[in-house]
Protein backbone atom coordinates (compact mmCIF):
# COMPACT_ATOMS: atom_id res chain seq x y z
CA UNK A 1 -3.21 5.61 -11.12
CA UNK A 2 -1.36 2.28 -11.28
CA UNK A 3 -2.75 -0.44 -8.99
CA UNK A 4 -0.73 -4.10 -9.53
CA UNK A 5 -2.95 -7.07 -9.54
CA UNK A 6 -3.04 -8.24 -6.13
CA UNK A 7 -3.68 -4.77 -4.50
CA UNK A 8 -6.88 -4.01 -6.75
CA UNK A 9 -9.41 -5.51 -4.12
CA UNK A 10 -7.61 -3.21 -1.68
CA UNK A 11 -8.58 -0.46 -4.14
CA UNK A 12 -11.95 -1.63 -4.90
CA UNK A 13 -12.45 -1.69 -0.74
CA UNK A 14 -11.30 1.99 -0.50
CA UNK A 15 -13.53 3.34 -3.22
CA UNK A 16 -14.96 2.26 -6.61
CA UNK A 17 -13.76 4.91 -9.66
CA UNK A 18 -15.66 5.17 -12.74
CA UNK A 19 -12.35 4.23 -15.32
CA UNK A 20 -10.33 1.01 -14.80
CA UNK A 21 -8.18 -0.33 -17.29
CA UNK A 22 -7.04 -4.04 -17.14
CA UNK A 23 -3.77 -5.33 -19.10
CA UNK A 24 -1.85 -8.02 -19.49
CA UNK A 25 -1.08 -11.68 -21.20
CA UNK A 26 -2.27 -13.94 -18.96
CA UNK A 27 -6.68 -14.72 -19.42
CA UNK A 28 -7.18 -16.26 -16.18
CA UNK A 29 -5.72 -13.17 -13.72
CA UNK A 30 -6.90 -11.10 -16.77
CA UNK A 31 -10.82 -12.58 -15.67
CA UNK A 32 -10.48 -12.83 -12.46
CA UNK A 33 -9.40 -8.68 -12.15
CA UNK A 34 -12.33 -7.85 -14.62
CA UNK A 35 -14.73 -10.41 -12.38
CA UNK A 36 -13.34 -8.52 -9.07
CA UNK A 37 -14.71 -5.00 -10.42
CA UNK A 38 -17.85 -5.77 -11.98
CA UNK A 39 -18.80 -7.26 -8.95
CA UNK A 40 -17.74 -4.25 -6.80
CA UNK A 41 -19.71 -2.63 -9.38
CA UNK A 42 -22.83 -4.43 -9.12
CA UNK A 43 -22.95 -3.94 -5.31
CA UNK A 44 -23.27 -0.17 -5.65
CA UNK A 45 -26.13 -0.03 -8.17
CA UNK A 46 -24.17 -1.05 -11.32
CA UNK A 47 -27.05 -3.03 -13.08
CA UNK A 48 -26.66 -3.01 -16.49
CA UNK A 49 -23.94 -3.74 -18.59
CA UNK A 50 -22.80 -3.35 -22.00
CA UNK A 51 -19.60 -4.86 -24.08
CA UNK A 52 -18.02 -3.58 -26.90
CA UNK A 53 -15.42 -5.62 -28.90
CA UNK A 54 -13.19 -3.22 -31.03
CA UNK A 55 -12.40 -5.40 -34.40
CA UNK A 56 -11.15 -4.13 -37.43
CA UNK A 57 -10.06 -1.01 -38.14
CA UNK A 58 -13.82 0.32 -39.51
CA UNK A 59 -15.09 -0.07 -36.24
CA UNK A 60 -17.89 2.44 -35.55
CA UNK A 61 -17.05 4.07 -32.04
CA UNK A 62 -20.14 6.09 -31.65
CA UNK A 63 -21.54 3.36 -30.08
CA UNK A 64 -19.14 3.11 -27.58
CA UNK A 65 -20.48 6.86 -26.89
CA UNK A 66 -23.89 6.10 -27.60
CA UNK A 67 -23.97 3.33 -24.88
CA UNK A 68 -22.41 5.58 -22.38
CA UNK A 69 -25.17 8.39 -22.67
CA UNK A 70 -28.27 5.70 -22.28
CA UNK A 71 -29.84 4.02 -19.66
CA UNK A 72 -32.74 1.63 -19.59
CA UNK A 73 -35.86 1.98 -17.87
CA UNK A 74 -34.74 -0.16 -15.05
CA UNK A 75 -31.51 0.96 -14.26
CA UNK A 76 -29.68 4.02 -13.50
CA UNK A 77 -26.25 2.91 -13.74
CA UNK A 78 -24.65 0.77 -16.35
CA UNK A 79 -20.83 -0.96 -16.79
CA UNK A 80 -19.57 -0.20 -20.37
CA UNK A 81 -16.86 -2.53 -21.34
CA UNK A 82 -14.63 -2.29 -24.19
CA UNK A 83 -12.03 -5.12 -25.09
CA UNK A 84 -9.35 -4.32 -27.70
CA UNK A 85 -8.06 -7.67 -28.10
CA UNK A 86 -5.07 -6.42 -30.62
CA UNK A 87 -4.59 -3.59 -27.52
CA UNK A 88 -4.41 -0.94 -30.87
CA UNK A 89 -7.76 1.20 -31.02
CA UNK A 90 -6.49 3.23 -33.94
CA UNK A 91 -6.66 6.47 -34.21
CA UNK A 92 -10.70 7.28 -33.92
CA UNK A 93 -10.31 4.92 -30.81
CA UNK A 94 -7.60 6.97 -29.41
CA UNK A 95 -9.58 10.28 -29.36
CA UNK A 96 -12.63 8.28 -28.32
CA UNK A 97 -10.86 6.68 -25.14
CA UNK A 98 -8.91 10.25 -24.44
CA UNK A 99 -12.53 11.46 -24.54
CA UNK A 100 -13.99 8.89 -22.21
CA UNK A 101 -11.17 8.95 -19.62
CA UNK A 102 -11.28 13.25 -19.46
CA UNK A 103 -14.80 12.69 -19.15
CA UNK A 104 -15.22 9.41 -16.47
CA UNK A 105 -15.13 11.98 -13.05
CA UNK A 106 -18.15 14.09 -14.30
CA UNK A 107 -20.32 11.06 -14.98
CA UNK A 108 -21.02 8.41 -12.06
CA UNK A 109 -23.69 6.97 -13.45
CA UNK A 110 -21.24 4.72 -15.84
CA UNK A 111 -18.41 2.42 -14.92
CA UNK A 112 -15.79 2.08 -17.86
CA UNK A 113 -13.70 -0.96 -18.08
CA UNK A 114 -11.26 -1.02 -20.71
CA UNK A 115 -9.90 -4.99 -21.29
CA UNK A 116 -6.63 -5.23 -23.26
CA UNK A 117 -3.23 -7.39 -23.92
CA UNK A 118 -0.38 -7.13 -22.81
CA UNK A 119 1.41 -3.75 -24.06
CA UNK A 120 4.78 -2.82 -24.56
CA UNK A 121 6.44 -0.17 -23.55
CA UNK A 122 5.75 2.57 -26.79
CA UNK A 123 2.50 1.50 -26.20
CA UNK A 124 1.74 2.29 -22.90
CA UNK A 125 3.70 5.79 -23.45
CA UNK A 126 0.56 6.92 -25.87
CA UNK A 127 -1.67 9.73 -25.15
CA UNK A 128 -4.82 7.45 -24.75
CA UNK A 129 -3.32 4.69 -22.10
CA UNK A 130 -1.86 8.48 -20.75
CA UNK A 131 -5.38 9.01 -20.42
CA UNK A 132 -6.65 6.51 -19.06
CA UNK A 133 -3.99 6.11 -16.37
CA UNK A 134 -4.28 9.46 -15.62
CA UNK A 135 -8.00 9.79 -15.03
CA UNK A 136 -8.43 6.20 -13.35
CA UNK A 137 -7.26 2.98 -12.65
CA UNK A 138 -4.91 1.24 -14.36
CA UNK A 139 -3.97 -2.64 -14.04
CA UNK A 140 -1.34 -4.41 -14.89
CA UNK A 141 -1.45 -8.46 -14.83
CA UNK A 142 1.96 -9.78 -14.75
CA UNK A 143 2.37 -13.34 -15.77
CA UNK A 144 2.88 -15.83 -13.23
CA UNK A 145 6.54 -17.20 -13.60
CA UNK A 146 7.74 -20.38 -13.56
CA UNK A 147 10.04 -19.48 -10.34
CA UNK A 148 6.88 -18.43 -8.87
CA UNK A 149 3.91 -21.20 -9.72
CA UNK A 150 4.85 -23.70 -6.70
CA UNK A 151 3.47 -20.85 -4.89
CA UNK A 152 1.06 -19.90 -6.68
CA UNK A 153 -0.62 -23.26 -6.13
CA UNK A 154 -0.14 -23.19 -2.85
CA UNK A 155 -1.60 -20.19 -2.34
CA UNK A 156 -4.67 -21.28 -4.52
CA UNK A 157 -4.88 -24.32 -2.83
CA UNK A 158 -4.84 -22.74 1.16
CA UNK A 159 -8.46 -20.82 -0.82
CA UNK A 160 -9.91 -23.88 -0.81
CA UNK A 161 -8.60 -25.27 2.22
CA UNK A 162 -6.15 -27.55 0.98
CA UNK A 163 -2.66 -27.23 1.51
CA UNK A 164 0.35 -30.24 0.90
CA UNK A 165 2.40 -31.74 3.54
CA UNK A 166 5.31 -30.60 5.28
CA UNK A 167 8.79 -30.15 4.57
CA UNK A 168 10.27 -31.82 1.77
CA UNK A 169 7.66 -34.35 0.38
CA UNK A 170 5.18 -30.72 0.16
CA UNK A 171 7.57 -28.73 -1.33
CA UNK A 172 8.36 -31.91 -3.98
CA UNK A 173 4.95 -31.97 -4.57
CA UNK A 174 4.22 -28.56 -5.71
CA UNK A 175 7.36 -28.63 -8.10
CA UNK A 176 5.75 -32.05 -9.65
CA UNK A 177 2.32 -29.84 -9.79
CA UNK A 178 4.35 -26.72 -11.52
CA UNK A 179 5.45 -29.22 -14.07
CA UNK A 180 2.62 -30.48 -15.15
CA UNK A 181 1.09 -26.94 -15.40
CA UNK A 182 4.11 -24.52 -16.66
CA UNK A 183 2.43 -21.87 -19.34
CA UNK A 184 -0.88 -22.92 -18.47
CA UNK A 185 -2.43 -21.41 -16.05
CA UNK A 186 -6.12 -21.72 -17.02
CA UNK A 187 -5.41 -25.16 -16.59
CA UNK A 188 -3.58 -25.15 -13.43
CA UNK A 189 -6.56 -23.57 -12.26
CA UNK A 190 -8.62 -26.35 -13.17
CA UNK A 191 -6.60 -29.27 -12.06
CA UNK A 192 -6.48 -26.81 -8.37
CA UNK A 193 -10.71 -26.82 -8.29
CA UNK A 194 -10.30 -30.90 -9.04
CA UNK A 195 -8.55 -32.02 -6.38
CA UNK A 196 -11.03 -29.55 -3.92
CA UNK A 197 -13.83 -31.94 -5.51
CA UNK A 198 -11.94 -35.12 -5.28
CA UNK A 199 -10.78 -34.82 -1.92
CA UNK A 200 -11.61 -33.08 1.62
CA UNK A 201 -10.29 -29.84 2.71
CA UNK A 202 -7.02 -30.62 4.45
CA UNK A 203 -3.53 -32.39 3.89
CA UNK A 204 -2.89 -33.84 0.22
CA UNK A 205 -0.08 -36.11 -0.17
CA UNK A 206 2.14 -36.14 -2.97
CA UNK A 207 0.50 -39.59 -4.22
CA UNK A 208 -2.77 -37.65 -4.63
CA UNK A 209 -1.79 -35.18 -6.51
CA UNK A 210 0.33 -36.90 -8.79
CA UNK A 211 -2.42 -39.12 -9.41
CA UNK A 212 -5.18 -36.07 -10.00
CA UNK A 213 -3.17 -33.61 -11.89
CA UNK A 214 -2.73 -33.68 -15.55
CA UNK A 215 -0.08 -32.94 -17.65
CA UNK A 216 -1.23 -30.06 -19.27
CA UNK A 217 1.90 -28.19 -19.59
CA UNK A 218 2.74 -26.05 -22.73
CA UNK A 219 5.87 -24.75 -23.09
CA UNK A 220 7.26 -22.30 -26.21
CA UNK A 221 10.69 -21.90 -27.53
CA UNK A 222 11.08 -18.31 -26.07
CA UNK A 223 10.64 -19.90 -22.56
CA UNK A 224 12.67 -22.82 -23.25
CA UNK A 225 15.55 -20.43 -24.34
CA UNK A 226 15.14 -18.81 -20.31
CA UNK A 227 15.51 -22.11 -19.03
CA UNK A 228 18.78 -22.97 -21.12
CA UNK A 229 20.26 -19.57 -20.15
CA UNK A 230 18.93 -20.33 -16.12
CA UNK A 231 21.28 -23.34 -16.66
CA UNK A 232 18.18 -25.96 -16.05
CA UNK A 233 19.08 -28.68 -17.37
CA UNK A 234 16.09 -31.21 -16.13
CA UNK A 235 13.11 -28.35 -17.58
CA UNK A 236 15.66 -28.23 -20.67
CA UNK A 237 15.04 -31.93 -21.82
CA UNK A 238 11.33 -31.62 -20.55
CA UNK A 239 10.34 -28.54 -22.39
CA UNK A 240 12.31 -29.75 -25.46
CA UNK A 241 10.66 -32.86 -25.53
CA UNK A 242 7.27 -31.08 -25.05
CA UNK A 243 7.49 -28.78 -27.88
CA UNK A 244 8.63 -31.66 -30.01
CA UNK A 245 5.51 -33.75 -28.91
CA UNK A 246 3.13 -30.85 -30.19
CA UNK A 247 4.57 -30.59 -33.30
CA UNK A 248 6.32 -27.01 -32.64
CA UNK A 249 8.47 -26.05 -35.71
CA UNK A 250 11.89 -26.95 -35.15
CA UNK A 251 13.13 -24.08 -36.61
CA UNK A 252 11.34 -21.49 -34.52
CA UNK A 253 13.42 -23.37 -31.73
CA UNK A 254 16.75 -23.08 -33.53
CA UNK A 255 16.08 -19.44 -33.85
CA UNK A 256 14.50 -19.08 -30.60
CA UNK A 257 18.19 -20.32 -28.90
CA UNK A 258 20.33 -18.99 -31.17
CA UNK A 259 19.35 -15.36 -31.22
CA UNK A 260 20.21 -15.62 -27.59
CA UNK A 261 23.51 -16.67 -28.66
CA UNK A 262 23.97 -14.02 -30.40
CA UNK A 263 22.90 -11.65 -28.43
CA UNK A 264 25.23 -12.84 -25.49
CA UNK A 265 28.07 -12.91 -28.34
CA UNK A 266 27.19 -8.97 -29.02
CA UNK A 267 26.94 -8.56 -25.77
CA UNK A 268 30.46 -10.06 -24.68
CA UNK A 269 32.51 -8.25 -27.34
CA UNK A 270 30.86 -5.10 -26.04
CA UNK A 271 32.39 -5.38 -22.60
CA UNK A 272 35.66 -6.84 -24.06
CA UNK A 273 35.64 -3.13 -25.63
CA UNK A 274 35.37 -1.58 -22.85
CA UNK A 275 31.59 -0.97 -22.64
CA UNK A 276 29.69 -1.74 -18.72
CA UNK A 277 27.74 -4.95 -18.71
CA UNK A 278 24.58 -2.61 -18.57
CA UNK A 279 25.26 -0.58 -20.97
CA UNK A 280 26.04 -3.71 -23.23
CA UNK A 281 22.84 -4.71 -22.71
CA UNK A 282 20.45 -1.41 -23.57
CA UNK A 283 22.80 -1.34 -26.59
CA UNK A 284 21.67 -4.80 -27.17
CA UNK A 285 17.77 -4.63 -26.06
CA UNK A 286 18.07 -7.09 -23.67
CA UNK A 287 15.40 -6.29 -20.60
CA UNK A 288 13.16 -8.19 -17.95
CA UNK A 289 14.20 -11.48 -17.32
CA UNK A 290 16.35 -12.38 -19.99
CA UNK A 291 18.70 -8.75 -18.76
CA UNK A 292 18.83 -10.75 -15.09
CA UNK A 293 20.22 -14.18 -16.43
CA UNK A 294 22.90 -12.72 -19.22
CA UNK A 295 24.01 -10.43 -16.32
CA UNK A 296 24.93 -13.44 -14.27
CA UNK A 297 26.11 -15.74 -17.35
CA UNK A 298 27.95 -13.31 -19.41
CA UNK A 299 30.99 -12.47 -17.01
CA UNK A 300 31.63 -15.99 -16.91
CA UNK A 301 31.75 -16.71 -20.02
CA UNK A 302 34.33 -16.11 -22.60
CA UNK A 303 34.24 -14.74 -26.40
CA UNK A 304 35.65 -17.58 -27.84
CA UNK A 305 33.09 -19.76 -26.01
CA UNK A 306 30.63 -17.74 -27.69
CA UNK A 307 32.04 -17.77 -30.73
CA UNK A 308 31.77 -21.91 -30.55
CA UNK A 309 27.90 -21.59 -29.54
CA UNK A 310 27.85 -19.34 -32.85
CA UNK A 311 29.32 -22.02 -35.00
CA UNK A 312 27.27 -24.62 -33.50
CA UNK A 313 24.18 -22.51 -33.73
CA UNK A 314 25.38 -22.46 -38.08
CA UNK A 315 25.63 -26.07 -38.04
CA UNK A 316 22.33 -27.48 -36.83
CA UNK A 317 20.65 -24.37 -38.88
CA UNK A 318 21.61 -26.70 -41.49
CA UNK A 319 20.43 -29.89 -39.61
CA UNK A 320 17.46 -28.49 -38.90
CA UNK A 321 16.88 -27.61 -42.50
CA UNK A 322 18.03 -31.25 -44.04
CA UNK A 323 22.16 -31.36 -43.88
CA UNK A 324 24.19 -33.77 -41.97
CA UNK A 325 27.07 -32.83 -40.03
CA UNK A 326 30.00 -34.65 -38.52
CA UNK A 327 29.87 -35.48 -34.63
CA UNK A 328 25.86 -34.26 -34.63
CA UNK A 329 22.77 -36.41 -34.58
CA UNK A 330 21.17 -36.15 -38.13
CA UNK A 331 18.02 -35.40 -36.81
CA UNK A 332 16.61 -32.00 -36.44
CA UNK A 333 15.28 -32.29 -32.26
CA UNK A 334 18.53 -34.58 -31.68
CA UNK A 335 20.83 -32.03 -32.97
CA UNK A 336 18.54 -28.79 -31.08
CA UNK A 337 19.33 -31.09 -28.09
CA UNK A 338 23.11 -30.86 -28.13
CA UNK A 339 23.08 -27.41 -29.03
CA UNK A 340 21.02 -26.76 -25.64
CA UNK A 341 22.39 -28.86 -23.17
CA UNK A 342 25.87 -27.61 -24.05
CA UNK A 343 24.35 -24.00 -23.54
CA UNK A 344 22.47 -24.68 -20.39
CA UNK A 345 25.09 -27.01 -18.41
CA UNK A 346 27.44 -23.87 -18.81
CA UNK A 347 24.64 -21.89 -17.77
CA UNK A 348 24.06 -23.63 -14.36
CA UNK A 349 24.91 -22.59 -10.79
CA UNK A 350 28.21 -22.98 -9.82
């Protein structure tokens, strides 16, 4: 049974299985789900816990088995956890977790909780995730996205009864907070419990928070390519100048926008051939977010466009790897700069 992240503690409420399985990218929500059931747990009898981190491929799974078939002395039921951090048990692990979920309704004297990463789809398609979404609980932490945080935080803030002003300074103020927390949410947690110490439960004003919150922001060049294809032009130059601060390669960036380039080049020529915009895409393994911006961008834009992002693309390739060009800065972030502010001010709203 799937259950999505926010409707687990309705689950938990309804009736406590003995198999949950917890997914996703994101370690805070990741915690927070895992924290949500052990406690459920431990309020029906749940004492005594073990945890079992699968490294290596010579990891020896009979005491994953062993643990579930012994109790102590002082308790008569026990949480086993098992965390696959590379979310690959092998194939022993496979038959071992096929063998724990078939077996998890006969035995209610042992909570399972299987922690791993986020999966993709082939995956999650396997007999032994088959397994264990079949026989219990299976949840799936989504990220939260940037479109999203501002909320987020406000949400997280109303918890602790805090909540920002009204109208346009509060809604300014939780966009300032998203940007100095994008792709960090541990953190944006943290800077969220700070101002509940430093200040009463109430109204916060856009002067306290920007003088509380950090800038702990950390962007990567897969979601800096999103926000040149959502046409952002301000999160552009601040995520650019973010990963340049950290020392992010320059030519993971490159590569980073210009596959997208080329993808939306593939993908135009497809429909100039006659193919649907959706079917361009599959073709083209474009899904999630990225399949929601190219289908607004690439109707508007035209193949020989694209073919000028490709050449582009070729030349600061070369900046980036020690050429000069004519009419480009001869630095490597200068030139990645052009290149994506040309992209994403033909990307933005109309």
């Amino acid at each position: 049974m799937q259950v999505a992240a926010q409707q687990l503690g309705g689950q938990l409420q309804r009736g406590l299985r003995s198999l949950y399985t917890v997914h996703g990218d994101e370690p805070l929500l990741i915690q927070e789900a895992a924290d949500s059931i052990r406690s459920a747990a431990r309020a029906q009898g749940y004492t005594e816990r073990t945890v079992h981190t699968v490294a290596g491929a010579h990891f020896d799974w009979s005491e994953v088995l062993a643990s579930g078939g012994s109790l102590s002395l002082f308790a008569d039921k026990q949480i086993v956890e098992i965390r696959i951090p590379t979310g690959k048990p092998g194939k022993d692990g496979a038959q071992i977790l096929q063998q724990i979920a078939a077996n998890a309704q006969d035995n209610d004297s042992v909570l399972t909780l299987v922690l791993l990463p986020r999966l993709d789809g082939q995956t999650t398609k396997g007999a032994w995730f088959g397994a264990l979404e079949g026989f219990g609980v299976t949840v799936k932490v989504d990220p939260v996205e940037r479109q999203a945080l501002p909320q987020w935080i406000a949400l997280r803030l109303q918890q602790q009864g805090q909540h920002v002003v009204s109208g346009e300074e509060g809604q300014r103020t939780l966009q300032f907070f998203a940007d100095r927390v994008e792709g960090n949410l541990l953190a944006a947690y943290q800077e969220i419990q700070k101002l509940g110490l430093l200040f009463p439960a109430g109204e916060l004003s856009f002067d306290q928070v920007e003088g509380a919150v950090l800038n702990v922001a950390r962007y990567t060049p897969f979601k800096l390519a999103e926000a040149v294809l959502s046409g952002q032009v301000v999160r552009t130059q601040r995520m650019l100048d973010g990963l340049q601060a950290v020392g992010e390669p320059a030519v993971l960036v490159h590569w980073a926008l210009s596959e997208d380039i080329r993808t939306l080049h593939r993908v135009r020529l497809a429909i100039d051939a006659g193919r649907p915009l959706p079917m361009a895409l599959r073709e083209n393994r474009v899904w999630g977010l990225k399949e929601k911006l190219m289908e607004r961008v690439v109707p508007v834009l035209s193949s020989a466009v694209l073919g000028k992002w490709l050449d582009d693309a070729h030349t600061v390739d070369g900046i980036v790897k020690g050429l000069k060009a004519p009419g480009w800065p001869g630095d490597a972030w200068g030139a990645l700069q052009q290149m994506a502010m040309r992209v994403a001010l033909a990307c933005g709203p109309r």
